[in-house]
PDB file of N, CA and C in Angstrom:
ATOM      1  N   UNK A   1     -19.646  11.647  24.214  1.00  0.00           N
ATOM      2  CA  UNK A   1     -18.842  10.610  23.602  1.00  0.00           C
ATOM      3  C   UNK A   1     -18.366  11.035  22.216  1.00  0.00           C
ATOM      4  N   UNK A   2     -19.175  11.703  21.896  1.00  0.00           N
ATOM      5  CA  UNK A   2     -18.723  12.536  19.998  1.00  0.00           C
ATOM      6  C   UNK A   2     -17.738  13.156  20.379  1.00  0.00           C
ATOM      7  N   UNK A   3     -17.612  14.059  20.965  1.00  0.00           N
ATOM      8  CA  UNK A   3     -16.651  14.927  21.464  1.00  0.00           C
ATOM      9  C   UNK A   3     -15.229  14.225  21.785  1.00  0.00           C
ATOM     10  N   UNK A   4     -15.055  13.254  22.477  1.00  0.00           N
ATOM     11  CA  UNK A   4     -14.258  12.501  22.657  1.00  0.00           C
ATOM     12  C   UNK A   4     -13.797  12.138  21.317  1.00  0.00           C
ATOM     13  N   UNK A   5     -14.234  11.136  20.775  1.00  0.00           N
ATOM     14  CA  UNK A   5     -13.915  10.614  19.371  1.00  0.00           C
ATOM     15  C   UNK A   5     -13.485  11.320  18.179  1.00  0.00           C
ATOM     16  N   UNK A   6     -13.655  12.786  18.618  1.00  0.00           N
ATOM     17  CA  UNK A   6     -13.838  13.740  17.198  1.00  0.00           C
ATOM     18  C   UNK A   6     -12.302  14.553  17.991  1.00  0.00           C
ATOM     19  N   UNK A   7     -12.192  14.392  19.246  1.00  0.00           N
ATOM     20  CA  UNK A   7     -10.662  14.929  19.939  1.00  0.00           C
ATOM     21  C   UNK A   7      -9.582  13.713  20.063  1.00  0.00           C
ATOM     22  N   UNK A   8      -9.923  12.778  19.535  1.00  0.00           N
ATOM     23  CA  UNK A   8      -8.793  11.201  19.301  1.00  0.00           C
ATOM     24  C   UNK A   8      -8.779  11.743  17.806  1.00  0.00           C
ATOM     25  N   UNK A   9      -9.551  11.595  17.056  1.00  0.00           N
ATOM     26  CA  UNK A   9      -9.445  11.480  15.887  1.00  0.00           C
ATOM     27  C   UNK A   9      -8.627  13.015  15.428  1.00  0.00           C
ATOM     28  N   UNK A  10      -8.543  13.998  15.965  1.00  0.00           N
ATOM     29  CA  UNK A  10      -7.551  14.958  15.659  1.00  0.00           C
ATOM     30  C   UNK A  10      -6.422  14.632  16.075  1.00  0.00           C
ATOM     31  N   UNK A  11      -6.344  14.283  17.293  1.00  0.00           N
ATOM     32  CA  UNK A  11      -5.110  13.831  17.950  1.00  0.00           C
ATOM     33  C   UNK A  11      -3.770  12.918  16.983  1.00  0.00           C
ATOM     34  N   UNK A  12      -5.217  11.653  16.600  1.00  0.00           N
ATOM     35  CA  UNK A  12      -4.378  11.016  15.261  1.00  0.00           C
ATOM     36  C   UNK A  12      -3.852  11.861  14.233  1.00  0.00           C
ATOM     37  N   UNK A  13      -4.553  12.529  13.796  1.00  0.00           N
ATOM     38  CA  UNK A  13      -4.253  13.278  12.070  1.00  0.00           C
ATOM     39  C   UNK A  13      -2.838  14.082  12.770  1.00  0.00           C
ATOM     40  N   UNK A  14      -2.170  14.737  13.799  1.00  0.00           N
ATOM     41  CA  UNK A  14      -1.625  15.887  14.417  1.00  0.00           C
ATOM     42  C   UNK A  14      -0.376  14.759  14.283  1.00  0.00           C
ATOM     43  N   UNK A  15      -0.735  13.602  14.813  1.00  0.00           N
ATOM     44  CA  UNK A  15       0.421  12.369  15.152  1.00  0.00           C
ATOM     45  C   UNK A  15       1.040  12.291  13.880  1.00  0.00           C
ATOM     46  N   UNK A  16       0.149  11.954  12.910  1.00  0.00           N
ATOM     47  CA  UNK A  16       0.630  11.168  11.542  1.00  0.00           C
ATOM     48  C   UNK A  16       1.583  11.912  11.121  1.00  0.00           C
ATOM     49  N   UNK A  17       2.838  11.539  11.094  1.00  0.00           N
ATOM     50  CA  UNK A  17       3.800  12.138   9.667  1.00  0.00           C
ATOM     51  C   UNK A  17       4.137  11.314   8.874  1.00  0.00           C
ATOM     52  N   UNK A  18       3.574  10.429   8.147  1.00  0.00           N
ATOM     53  CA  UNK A  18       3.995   9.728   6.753  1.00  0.00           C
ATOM     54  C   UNK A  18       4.152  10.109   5.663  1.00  0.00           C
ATOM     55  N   UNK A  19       3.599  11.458   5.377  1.00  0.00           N
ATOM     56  CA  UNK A  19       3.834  12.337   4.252  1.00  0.00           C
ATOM     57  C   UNK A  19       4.971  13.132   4.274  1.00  0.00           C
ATOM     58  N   UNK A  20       5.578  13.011   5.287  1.00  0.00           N
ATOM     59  CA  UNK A  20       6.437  14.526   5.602  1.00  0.00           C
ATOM     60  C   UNK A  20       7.737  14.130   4.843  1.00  0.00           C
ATOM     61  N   UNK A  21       8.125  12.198   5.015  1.00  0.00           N
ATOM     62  CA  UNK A  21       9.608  12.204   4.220  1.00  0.00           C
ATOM     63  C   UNK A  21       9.231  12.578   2.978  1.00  0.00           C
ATOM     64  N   UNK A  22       8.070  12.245   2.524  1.00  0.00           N
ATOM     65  CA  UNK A  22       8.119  12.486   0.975  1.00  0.00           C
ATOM     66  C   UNK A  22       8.270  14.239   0.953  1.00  0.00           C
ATOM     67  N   UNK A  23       7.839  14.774   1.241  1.00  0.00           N
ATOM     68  CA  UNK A  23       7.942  15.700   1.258  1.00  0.00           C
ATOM     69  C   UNK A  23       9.230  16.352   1.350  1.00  0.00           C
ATOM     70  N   UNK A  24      10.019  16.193   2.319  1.00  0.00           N
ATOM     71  CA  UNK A  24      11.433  16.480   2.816  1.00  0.00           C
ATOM     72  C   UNK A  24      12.233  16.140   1.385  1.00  0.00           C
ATOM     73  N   UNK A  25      11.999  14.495   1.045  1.00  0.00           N
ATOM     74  CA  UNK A  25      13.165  14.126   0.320  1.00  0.00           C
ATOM     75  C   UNK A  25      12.938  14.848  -1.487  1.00  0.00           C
ATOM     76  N   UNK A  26      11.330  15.657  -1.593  1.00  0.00           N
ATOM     77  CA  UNK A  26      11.341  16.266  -2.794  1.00  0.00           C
ATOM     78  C   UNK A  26      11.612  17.745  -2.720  1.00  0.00           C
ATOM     79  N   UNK A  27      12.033  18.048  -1.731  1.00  0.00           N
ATOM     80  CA  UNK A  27      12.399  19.535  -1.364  1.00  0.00           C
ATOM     81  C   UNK A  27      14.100  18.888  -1.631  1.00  0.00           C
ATOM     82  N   UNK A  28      14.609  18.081  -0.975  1.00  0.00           N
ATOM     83  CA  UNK A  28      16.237  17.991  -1.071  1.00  0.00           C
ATOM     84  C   UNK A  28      16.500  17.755  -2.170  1.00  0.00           C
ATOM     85  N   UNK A  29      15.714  17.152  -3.332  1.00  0.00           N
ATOM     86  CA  UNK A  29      15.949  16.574  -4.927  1.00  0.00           C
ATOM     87  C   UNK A  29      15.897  17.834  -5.205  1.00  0.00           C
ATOM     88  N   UNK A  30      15.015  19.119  -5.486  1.00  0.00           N
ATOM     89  CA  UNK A  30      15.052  19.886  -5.917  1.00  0.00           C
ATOM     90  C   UNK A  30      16.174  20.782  -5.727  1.00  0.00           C
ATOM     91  N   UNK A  31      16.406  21.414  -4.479  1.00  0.00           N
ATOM     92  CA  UNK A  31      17.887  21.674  -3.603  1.00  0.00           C
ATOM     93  C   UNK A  31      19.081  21.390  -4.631  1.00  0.00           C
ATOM     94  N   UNK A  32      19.611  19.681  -4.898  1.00  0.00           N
ATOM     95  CA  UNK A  32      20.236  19.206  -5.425  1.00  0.00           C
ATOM     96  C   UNK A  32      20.290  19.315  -6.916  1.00  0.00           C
ATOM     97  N   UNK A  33      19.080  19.411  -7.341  1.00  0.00           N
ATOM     98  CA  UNK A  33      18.921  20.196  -8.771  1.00  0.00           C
ATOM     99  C   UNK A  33      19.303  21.761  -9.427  1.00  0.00           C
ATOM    100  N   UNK A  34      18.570  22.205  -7.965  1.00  0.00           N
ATOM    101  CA  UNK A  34      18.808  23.811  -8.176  1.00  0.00           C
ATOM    102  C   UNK A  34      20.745  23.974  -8.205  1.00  0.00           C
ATOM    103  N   UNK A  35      21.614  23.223  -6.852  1.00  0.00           N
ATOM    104  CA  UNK A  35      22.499  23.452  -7.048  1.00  0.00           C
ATOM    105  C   UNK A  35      23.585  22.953  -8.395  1.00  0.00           C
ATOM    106  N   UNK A  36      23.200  21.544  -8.766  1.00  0.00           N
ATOM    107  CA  UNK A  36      24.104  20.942  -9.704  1.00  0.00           C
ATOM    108  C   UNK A  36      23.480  22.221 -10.861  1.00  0.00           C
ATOM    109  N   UNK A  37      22.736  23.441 -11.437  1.00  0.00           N
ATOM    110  CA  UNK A  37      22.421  24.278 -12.348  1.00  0.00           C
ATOM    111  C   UNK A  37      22.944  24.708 -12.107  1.00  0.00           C
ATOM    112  N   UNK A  38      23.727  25.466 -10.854  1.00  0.00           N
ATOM    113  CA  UNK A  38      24.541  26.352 -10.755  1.00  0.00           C
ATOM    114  C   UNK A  38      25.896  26.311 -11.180  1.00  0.00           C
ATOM    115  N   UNK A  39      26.128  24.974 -10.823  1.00  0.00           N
ATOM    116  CA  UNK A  39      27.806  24.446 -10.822  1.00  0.00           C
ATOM    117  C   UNK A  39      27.915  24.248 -12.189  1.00  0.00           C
ATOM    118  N   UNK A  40      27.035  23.500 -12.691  1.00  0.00           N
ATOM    119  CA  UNK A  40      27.508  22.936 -14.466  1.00  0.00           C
ATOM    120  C   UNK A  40      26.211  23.444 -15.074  1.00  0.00           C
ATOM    121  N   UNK A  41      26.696  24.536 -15.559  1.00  0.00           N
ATOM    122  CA  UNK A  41      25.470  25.481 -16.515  1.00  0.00           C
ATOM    123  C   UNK A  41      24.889  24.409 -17.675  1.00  0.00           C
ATOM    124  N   UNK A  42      25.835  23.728 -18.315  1.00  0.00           N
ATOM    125  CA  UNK A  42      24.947  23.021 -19.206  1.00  0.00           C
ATOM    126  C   UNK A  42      23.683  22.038 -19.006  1.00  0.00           C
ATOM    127  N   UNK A  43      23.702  21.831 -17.514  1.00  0.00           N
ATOM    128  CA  UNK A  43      22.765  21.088 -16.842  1.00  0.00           C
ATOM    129  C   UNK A  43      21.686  21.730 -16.591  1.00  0.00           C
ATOM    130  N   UNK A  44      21.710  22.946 -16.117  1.00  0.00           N
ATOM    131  CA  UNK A  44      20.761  24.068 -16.257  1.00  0.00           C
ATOM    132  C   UNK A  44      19.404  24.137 -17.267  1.00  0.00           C
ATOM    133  N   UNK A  45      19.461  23.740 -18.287  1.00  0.00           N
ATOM    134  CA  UNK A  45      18.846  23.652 -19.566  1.00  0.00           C
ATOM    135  C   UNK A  45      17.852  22.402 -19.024  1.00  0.00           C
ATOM    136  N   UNK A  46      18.543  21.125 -18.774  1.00  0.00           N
ATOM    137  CA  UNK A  46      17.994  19.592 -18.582  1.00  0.00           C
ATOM    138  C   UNK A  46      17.007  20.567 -17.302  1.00  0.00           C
ATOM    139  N   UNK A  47      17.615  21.029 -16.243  1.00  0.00           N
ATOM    140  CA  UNK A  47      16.038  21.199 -15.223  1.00  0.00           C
ATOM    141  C   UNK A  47      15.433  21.968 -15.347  1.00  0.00           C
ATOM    142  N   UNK A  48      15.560  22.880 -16.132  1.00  0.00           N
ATOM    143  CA  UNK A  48      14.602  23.721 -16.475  1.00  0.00           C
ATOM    144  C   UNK A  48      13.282  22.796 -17.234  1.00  0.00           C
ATOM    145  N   UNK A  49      14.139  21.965 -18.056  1.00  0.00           N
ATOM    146  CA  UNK A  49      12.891  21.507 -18.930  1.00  0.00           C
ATOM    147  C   UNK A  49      11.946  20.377 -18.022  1.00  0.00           C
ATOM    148  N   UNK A  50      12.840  19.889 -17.266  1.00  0.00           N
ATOM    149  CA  UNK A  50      11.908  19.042 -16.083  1.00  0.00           C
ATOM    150  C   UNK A  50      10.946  19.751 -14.898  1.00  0.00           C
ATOM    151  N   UNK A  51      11.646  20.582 -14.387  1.00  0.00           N
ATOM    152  CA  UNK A  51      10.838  21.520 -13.813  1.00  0.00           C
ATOM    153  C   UNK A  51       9.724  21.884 -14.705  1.00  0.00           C
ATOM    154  N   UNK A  52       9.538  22.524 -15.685  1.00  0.00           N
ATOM    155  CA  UNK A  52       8.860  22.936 -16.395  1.00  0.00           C
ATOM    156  C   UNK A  52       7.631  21.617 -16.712  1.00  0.00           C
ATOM    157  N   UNK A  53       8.075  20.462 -16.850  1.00  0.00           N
ATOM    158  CA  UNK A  53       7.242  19.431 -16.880  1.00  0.00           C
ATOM    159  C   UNK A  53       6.236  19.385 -15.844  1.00  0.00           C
ATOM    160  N   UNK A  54       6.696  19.095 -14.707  1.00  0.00           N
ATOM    161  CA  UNK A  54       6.281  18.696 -12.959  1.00  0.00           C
ATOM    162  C   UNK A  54       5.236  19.691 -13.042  1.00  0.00           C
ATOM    163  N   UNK A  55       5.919  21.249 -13.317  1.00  0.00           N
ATOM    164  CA  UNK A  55       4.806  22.458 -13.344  1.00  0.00           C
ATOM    165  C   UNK A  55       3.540  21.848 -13.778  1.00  0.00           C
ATOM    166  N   UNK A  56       3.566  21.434 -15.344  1.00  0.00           N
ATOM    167  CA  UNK A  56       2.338  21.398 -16.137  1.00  0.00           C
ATOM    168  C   UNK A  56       1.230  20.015 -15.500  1.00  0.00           C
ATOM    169  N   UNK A  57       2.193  19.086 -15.133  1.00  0.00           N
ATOM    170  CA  UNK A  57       1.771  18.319 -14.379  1.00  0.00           C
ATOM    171  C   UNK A  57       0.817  18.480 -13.363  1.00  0.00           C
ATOM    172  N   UNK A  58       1.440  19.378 -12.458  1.00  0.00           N
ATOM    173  CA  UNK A  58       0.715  19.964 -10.994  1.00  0.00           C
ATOM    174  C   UNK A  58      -0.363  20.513 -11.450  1.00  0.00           C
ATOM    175  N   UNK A  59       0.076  21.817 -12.387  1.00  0.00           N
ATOM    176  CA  UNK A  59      -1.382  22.415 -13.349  1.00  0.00           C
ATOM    177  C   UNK A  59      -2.287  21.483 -13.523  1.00  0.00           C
ATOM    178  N   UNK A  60      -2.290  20.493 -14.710  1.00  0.00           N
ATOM    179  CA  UNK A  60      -3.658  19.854 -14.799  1.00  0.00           C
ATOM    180  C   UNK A  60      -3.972  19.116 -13.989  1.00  0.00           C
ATOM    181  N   UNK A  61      -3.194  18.280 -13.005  1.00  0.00           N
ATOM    182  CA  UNK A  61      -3.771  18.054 -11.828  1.00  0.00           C
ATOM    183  C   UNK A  61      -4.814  18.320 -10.881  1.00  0.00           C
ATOM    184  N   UNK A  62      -4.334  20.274 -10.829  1.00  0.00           N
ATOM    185  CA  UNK A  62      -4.895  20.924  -9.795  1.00  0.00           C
ATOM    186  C   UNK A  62      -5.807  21.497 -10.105  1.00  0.00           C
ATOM    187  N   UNK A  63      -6.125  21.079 -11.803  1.00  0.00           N
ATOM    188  CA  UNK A  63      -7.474  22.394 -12.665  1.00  0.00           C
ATOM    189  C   UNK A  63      -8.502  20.704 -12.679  1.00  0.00           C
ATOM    190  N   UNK A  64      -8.004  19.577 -12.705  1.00  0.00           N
ATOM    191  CA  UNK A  64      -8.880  18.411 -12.910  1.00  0.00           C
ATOM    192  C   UNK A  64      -9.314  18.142 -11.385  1.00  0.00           C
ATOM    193  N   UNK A  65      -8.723  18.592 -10.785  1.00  0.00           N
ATOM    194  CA  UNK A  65      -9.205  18.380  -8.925  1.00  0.00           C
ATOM    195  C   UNK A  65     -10.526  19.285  -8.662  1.00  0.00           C
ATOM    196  N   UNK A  66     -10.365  20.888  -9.464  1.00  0.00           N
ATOM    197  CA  UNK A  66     -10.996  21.845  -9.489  1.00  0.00           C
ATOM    198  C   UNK A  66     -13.113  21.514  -9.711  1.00  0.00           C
TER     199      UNK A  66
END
């Protein structure tokens, strides 16, 4: 019966995609960032410095998870 329950309960986690739009739609923001730097250089500057934020962000995040 463990066996069973422990092969549903993967089954679920394999099913779930609720994370994935978020995911998708912060890959296309970035996309959309990377390109509007290309087109209008002066914009370039603004994501760098945001990017650069998110970075430091993720950093202490991922050193306070640690």
């Amino acid at each position: 019966m463990k066996k069973l329950n422990t092969l549903l309960l993967k089954l679920r986690i394999m099913k779930d995609t609720r994370g994935q739009d978020l995911i998708e739609y912060a890959l296309m923001a970035g996309f959309v960032a990377v390109a509007a730097g290309a087109i209008v250089p002066g914009v370039a500057d603004s994501i760098r410095v945001i990017f650069g934020k998110v970075n430091n962000v993720l950093d202490s995040s991922s050193k306070a998870d640690s």
